[in-house]
PDB file of N, CA and C in Angstrom:
ATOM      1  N   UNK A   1      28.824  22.374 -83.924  1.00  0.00           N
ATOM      2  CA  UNK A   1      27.549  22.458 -83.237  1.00  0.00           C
ATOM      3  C   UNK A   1      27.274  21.185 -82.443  1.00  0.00           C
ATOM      4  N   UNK A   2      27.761  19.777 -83.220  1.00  0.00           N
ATOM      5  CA  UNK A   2      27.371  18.793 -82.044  1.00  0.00           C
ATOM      6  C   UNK A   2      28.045  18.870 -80.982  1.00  0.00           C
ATOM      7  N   UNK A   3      29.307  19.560 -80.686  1.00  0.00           N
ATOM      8  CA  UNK A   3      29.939  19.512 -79.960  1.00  0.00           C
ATOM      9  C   UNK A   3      29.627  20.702 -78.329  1.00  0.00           C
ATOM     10  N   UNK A   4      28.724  21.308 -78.905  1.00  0.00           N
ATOM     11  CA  UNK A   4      27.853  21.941 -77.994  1.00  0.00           C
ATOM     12  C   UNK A   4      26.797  20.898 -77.356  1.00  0.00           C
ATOM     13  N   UNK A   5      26.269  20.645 -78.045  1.00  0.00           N
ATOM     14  CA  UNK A   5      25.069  19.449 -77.908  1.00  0.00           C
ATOM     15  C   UNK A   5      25.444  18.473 -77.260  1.00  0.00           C
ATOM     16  N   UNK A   6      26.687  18.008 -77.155  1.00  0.00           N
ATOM     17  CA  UNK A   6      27.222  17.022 -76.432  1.00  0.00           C
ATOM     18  C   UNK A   6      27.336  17.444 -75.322  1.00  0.00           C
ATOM     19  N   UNK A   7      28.153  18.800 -74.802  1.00  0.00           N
ATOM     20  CA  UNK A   7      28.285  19.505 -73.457  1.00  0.00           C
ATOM     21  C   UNK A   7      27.086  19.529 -73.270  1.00  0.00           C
ATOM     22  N   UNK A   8      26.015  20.253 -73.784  1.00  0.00           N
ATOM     23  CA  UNK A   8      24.815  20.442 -72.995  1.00  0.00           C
ATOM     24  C   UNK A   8      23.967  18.938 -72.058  1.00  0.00           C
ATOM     25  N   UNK A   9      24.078  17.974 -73.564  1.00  0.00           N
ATOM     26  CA  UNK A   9      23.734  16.735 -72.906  1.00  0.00           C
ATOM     27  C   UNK A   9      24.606  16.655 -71.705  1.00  0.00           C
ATOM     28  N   UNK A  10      25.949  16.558 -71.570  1.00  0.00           N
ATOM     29  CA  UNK A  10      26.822  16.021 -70.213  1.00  0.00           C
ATOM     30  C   UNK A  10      26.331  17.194 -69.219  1.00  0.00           C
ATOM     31  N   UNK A  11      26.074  18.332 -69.134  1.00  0.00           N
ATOM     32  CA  UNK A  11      25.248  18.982 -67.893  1.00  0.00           C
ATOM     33  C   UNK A  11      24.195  18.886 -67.854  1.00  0.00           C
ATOM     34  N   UNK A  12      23.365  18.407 -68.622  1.00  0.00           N
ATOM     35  CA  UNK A  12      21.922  18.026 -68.097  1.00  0.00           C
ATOM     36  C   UNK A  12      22.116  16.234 -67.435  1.00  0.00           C
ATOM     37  N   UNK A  13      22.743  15.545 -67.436  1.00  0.00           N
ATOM     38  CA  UNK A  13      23.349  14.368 -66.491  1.00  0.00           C
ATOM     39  C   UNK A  13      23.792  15.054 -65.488  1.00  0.00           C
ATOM     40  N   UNK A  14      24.559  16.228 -64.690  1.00  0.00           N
ATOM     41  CA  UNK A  14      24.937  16.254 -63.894  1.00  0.00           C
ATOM     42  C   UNK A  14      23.712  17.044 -63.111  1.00  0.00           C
ATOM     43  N   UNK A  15      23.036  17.928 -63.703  1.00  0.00           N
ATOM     44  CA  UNK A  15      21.668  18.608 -63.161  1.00  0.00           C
ATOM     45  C   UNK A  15      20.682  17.489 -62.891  1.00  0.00           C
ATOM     46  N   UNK A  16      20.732  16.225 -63.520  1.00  0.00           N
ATOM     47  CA  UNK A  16      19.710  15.414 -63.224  1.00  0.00           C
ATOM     48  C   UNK A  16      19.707  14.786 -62.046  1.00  0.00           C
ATOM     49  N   UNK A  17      21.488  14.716 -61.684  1.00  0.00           N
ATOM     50  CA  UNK A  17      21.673  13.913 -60.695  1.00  0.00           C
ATOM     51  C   UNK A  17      21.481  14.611 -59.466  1.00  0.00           C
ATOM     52  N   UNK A  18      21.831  15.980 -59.561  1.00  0.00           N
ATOM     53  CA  UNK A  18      21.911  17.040 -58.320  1.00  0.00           C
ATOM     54  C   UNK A  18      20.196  17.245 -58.148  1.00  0.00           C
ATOM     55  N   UNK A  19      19.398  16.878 -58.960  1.00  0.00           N
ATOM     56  CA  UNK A  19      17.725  16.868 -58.810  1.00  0.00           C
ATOM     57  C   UNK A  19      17.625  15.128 -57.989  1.00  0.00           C
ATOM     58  N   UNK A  20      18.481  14.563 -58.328  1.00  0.00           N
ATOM     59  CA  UNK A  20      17.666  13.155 -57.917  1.00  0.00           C
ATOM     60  C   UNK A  20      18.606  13.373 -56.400  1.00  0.00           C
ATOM     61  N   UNK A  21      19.083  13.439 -56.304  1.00  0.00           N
ATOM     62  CA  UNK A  21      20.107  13.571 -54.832  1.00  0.00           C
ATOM     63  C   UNK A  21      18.828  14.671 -53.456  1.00  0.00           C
ATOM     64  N   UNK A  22      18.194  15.892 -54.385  1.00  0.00           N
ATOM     65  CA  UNK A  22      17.539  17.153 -53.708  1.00  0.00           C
ATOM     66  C   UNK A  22      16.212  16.485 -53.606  1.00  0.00           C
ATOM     67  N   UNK A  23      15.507  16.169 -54.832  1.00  0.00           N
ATOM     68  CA  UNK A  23      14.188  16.235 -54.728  1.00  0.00           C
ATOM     69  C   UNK A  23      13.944  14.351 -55.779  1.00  0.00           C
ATOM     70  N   UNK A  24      13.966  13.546 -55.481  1.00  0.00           N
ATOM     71  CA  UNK A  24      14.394  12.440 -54.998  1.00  0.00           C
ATOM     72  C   UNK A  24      12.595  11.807 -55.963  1.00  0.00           C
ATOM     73  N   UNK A  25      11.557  12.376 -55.684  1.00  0.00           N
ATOM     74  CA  UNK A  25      10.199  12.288 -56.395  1.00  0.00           C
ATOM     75  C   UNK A  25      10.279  12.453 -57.634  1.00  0.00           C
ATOM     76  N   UNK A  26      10.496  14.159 -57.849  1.00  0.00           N
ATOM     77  CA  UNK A  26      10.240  14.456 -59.055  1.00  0.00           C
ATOM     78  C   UNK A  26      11.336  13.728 -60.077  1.00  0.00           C
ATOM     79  N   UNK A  27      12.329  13.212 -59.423  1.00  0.00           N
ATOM     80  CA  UNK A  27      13.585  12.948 -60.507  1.00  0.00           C
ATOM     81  C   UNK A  27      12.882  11.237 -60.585  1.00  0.00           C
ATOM     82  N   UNK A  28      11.982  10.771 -60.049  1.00  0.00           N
ATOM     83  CA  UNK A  28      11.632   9.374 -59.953  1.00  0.00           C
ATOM     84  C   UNK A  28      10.764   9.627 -61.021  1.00  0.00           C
ATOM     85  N   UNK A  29       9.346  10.425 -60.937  1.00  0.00           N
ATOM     86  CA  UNK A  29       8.339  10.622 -62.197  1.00  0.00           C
ATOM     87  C   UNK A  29       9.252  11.136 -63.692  1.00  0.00           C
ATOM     88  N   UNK A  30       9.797  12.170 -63.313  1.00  0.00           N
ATOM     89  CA  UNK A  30      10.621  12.355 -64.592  1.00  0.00           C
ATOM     90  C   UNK A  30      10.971  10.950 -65.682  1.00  0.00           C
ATOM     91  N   UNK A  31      11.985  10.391 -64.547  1.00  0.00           N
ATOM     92  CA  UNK A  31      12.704   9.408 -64.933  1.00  0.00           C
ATOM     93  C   UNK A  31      11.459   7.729 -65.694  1.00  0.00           C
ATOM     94  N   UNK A  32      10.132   7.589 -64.895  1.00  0.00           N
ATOM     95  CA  UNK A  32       9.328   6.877 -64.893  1.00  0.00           C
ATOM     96  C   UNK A  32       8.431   7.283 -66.692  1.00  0.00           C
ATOM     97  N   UNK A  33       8.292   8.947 -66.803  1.00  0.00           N
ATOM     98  CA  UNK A  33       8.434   9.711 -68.378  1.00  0.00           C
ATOM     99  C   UNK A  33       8.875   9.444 -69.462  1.00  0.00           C
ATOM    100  N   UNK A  34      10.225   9.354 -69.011  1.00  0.00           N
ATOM    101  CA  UNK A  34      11.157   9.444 -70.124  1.00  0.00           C
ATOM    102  C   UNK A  34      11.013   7.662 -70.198  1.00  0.00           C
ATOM    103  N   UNK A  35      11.451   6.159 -69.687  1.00  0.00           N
ATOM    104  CA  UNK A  35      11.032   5.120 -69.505  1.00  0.00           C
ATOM    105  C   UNK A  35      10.042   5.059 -70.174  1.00  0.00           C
ATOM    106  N   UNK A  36       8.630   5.217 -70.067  1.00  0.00           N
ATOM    107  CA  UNK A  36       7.702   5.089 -71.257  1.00  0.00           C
ATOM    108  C   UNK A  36       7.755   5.599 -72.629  1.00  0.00           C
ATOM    109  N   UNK A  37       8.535   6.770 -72.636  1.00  0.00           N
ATOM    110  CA  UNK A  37       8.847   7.351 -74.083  1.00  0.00           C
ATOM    111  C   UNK A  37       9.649   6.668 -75.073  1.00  0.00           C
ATOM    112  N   UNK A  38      10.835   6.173 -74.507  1.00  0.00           N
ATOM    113  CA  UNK A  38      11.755   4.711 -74.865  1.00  0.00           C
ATOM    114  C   UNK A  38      11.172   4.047 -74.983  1.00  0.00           C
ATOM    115  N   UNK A  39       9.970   3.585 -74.366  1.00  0.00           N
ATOM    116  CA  UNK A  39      10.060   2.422 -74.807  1.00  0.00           C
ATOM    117  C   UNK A  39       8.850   2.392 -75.838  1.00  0.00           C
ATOM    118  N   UNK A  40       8.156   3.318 -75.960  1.00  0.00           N
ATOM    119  CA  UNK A  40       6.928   3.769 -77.048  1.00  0.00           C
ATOM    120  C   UNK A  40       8.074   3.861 -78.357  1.00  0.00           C
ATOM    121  N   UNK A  41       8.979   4.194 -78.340  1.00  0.00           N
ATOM    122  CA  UNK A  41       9.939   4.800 -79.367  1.00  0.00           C
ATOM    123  C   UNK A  41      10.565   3.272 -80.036  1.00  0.00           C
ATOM    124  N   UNK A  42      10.759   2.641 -79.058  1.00  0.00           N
ATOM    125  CA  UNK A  42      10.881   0.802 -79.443  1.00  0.00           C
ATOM    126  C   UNK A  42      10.433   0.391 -80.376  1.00  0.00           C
ATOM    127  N   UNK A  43       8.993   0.507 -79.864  1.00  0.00           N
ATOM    128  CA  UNK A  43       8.064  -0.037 -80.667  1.00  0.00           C
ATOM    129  C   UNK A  43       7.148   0.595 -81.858  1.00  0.00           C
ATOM    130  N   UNK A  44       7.123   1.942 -81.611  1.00  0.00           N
ATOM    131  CA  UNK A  44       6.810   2.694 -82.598  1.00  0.00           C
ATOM    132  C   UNK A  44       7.803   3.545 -83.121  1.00  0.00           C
ATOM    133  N   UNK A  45       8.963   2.676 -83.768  1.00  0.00           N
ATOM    134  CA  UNK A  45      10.016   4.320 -84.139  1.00  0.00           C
ATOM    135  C   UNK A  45       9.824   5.281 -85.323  1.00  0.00           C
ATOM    136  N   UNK A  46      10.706   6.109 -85.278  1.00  0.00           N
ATOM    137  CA  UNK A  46       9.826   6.958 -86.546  1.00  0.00           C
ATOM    138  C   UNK A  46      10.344   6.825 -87.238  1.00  0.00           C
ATOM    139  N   UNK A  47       9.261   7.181 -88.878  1.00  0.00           N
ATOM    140  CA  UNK A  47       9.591   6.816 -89.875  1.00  0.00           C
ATOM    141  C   UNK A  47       9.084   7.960 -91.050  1.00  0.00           C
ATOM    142  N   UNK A  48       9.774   7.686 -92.042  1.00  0.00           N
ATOM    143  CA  UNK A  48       9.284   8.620 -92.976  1.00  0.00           C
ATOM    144  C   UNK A  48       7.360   8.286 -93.083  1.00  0.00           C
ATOM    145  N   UNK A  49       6.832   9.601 -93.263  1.00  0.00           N
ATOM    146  CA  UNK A  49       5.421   9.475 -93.752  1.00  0.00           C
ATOM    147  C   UNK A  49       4.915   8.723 -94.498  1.00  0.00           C
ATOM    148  N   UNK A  50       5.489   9.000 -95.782  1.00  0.00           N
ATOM    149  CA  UNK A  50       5.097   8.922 -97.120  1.00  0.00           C
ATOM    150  C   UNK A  50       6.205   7.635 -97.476  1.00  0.00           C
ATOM    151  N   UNK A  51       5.670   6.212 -97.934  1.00  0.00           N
ATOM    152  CA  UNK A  51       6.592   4.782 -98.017  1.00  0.00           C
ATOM    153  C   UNK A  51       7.743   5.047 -98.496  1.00  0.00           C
ATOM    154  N   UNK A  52       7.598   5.988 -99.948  1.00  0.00           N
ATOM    155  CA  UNK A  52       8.735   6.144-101.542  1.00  0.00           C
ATOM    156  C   UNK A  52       9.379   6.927-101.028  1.00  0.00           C
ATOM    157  N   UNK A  53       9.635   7.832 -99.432  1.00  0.00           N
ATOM    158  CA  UNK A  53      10.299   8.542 -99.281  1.00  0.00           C
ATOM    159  C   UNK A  53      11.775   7.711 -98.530  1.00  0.00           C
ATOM    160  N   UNK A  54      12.613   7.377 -98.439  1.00  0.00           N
ATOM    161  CA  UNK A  54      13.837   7.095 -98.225  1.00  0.00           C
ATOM    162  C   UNK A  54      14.282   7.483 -97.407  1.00  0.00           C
ATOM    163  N   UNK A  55      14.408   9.066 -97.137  1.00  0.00           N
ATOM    164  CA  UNK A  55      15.107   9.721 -96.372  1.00  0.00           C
ATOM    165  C   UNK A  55      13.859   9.498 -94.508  1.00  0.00           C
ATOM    166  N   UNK A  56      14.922   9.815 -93.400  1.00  0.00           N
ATOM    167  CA  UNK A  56      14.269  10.328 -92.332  1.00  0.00           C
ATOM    168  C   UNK A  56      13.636  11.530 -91.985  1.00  0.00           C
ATOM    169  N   UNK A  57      12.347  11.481 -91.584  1.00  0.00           N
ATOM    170  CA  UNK A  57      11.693  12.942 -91.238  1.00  0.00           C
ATOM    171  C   UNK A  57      12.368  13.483 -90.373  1.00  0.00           C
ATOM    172  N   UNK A  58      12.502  14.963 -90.482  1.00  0.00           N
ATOM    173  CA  UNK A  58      13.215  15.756 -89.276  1.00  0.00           C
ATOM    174  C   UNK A  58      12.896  15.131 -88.115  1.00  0.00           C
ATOM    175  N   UNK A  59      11.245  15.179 -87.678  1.00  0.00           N
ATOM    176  CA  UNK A  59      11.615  14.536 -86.182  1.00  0.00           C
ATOM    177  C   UNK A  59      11.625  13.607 -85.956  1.00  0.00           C
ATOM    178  N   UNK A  60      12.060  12.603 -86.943  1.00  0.00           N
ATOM    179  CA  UNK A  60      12.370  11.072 -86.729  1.00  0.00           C
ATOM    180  C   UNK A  60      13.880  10.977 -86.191  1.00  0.00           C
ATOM    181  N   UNK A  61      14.419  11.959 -86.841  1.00  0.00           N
ATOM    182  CA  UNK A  61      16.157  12.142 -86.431  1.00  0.00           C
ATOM    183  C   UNK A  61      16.235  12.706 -84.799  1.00  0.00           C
ATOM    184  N   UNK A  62      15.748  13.749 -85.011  1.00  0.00           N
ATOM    185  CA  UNK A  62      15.526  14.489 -83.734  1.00  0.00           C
ATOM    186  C   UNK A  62      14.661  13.441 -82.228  1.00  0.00           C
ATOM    187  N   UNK A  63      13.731  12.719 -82.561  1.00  0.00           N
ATOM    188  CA  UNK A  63      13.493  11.695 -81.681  1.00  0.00           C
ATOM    189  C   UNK A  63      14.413  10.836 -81.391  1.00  0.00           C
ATOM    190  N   UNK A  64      15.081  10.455 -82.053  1.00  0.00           N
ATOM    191  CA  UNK A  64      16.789   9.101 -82.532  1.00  0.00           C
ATOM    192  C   UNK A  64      17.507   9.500 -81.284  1.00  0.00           C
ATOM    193  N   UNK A  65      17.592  11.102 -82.061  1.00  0.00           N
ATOM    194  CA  UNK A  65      19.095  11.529 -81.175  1.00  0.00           C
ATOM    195  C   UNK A  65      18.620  11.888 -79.430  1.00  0.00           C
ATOM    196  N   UNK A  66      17.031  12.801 -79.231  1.00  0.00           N
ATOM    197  CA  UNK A  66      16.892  12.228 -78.076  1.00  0.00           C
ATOM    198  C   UNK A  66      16.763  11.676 -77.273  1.00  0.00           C
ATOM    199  N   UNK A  67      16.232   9.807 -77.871  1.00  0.00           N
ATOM    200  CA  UNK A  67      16.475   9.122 -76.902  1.00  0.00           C
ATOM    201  C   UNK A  67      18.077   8.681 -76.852  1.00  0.00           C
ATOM    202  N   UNK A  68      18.674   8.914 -77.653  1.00  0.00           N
ATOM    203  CA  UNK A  68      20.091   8.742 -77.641  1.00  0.00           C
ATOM    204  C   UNK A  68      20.841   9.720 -76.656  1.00  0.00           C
ATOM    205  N   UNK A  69      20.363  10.314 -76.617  1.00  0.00           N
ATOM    206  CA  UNK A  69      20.971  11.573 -75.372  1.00  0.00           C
ATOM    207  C   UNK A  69      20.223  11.312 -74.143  1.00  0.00           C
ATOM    208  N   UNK A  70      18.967  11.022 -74.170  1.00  0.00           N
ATOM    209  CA  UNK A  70      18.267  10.382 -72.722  1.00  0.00           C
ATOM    210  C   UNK A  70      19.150   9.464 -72.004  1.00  0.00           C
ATOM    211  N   UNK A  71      19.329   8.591 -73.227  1.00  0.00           N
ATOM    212  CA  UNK A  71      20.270   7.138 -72.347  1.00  0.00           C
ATOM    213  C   UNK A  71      21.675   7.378 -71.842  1.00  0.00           C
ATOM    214  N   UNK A  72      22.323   8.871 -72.469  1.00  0.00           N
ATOM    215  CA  UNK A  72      23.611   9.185 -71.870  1.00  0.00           C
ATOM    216  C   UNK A  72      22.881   9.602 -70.859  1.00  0.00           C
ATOM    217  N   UNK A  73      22.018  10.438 -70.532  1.00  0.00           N
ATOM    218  CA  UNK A  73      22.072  11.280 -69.485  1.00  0.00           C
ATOM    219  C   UNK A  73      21.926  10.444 -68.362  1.00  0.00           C
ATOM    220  N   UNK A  74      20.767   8.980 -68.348  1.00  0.00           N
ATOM    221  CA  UNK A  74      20.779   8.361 -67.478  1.00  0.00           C
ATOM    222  C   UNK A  74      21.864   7.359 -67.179  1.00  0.00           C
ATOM    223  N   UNK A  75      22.794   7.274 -67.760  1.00  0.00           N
ATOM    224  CA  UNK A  75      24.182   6.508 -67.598  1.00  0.00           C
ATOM    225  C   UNK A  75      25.219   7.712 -67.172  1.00  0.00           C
ATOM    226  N   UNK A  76      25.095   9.007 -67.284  1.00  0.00           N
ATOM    227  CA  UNK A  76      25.518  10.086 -66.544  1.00  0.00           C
ATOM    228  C   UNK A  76      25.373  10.008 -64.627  1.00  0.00           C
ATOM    229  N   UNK A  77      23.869   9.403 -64.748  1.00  0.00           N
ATOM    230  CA  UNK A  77      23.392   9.880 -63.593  1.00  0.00           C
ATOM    231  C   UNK A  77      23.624   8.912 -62.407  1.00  0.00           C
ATOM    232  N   UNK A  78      23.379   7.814 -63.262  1.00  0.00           N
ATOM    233  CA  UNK A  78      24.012   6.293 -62.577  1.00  0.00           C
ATOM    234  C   UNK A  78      25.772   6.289 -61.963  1.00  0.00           C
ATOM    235  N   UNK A  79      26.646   6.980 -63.025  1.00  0.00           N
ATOM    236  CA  UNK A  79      27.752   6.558 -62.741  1.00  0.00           C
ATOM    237  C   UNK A  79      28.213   7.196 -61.511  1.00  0.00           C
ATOM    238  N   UNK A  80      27.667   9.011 -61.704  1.00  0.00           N
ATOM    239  CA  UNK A  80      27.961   9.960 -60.630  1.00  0.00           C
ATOM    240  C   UNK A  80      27.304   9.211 -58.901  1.00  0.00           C
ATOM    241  N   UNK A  81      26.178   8.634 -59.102  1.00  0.00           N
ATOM    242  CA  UNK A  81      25.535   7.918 -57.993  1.00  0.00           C
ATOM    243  C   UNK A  81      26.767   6.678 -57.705  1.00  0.00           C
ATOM    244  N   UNK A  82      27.475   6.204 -58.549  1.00  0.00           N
ATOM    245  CA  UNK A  82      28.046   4.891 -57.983  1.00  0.00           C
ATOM    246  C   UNK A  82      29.556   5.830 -57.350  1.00  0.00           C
ATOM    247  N   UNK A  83      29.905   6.874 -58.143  1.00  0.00           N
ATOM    248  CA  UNK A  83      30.800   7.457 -57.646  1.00  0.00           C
ATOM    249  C   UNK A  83      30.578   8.035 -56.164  1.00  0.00           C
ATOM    250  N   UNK A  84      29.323   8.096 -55.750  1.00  0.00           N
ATOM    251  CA  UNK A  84      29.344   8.875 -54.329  1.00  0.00           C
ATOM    252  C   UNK A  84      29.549   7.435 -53.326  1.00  0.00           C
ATOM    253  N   UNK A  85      28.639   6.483 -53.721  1.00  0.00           N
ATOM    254  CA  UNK A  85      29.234   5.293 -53.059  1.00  0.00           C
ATOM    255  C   UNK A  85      30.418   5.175 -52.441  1.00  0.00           C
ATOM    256  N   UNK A  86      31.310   5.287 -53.917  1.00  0.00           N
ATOM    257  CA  UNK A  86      32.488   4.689 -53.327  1.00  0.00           C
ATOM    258  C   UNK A  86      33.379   6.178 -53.095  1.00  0.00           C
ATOM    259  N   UNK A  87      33.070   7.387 -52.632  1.00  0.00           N
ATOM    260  CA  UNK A  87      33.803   8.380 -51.975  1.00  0.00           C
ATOM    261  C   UNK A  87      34.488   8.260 -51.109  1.00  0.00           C
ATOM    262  N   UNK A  88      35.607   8.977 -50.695  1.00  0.00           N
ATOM    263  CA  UNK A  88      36.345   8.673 -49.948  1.00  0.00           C
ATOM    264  C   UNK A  88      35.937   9.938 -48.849  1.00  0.00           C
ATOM    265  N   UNK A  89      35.800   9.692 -47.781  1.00  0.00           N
ATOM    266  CA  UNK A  89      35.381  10.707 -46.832  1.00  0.00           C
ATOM    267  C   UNK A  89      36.035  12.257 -46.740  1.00  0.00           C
ATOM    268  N   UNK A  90      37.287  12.440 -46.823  1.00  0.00           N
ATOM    269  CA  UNK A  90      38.140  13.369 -47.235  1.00  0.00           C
ATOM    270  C   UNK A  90      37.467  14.571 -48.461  1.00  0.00           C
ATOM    271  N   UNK A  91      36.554  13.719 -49.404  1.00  0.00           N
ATOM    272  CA  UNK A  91      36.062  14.203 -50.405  1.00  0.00           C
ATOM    273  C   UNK A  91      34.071  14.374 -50.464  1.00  0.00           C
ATOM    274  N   UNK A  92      33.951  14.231 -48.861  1.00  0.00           N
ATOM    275  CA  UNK A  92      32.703  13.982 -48.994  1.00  0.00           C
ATOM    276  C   UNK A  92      31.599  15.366 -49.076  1.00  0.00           C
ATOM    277  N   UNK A  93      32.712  16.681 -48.039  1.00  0.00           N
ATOM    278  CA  UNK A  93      32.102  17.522 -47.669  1.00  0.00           C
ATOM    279  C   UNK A  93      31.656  18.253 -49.452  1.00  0.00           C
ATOM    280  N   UNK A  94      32.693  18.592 -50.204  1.00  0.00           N
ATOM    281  CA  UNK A  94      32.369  18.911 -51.998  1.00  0.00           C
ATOM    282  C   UNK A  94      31.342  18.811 -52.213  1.00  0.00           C
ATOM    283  N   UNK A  95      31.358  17.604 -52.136  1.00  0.00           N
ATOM    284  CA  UNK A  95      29.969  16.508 -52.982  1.00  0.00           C
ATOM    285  C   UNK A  95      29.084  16.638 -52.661  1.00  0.00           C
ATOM    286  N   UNK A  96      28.707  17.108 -51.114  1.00  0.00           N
ATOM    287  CA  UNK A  96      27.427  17.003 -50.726  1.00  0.00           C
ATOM    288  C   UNK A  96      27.172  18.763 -50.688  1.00  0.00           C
ATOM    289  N   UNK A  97      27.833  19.736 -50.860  1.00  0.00           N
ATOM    290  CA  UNK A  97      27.247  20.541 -50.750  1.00  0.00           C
ATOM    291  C   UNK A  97      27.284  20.907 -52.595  1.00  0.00           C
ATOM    292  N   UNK A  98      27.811  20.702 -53.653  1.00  0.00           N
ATOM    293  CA  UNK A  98      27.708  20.582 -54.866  1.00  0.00           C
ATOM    294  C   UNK A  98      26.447  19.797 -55.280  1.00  0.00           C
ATOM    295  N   UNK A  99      26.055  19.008 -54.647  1.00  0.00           N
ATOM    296  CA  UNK A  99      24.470  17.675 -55.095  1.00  0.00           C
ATOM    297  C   UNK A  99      23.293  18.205 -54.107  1.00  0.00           C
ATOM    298  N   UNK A 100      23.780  17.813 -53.039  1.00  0.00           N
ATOM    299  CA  UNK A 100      22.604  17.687 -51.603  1.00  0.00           C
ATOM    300  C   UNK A 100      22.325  18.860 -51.018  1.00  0.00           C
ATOM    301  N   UNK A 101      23.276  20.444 -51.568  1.00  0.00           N
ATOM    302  CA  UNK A 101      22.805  21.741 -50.714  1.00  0.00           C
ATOM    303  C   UNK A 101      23.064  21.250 -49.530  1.00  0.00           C
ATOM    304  N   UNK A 102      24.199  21.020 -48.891  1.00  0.00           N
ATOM    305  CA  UNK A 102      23.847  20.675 -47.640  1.00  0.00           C
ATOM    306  C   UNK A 102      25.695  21.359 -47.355  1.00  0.00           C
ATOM    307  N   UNK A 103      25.435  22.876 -46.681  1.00  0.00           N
ATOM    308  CA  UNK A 103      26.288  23.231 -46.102  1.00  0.00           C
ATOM    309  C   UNK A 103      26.773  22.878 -44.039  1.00  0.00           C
ATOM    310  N   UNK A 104      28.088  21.794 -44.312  1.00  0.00           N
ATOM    311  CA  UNK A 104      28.406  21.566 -43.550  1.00  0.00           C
ATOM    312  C   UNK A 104      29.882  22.344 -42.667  1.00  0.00           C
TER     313      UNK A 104
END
């Protein structure tokens, strides 16, 4: 099952990026979202309720692992962006109609 969870995380990095490439705003507020949630999560992380309890609350785990999957997705989104940088023109027409909708 994590191994689903992992694919899903690695296509929601590549959907994020094909949103920040199209619509360039909403992937800025999104991104500006998730940034405050991290960093609320910093400083307030979760914890069991009750002191004598030991174990992690379900959504203390489940918060963990999503900002843990947030930070792939935005290191997903970064790398694919440094990759268009350095494209080689030969390979440009793909890319831009795979990200940018832009049939050339």
């Amino acid at each position: 099952m994590a191994n689903i969870w992992m694919l899903v995380t690695i296509m929601f990095g590549v959907f994020f990026y094909a949103l920040r490439c199209r619509q360039r705003l909403w992937y800025g507020l999104i991104e500006l979202a998730v940034a405050f949630i991290i960093i609320f999560l910093t400083f307030h992380p979760p914890g069991p309720i009750v002191l004598a309890v030991d174990e992690p609350t379900w959504w203390g785990t489940l918060l963990t692992r999503c900002a843990g999957s947030l930070a792939g997705v935005y290191f997903i989104v970064r790398a694919l962006d440094n990759i268009e940088k350095g494209l080689p023109s030969q390979m440009r027409r793909g890319w831009d109609r795979l990200f940018h909708g832009k049939v050339l």
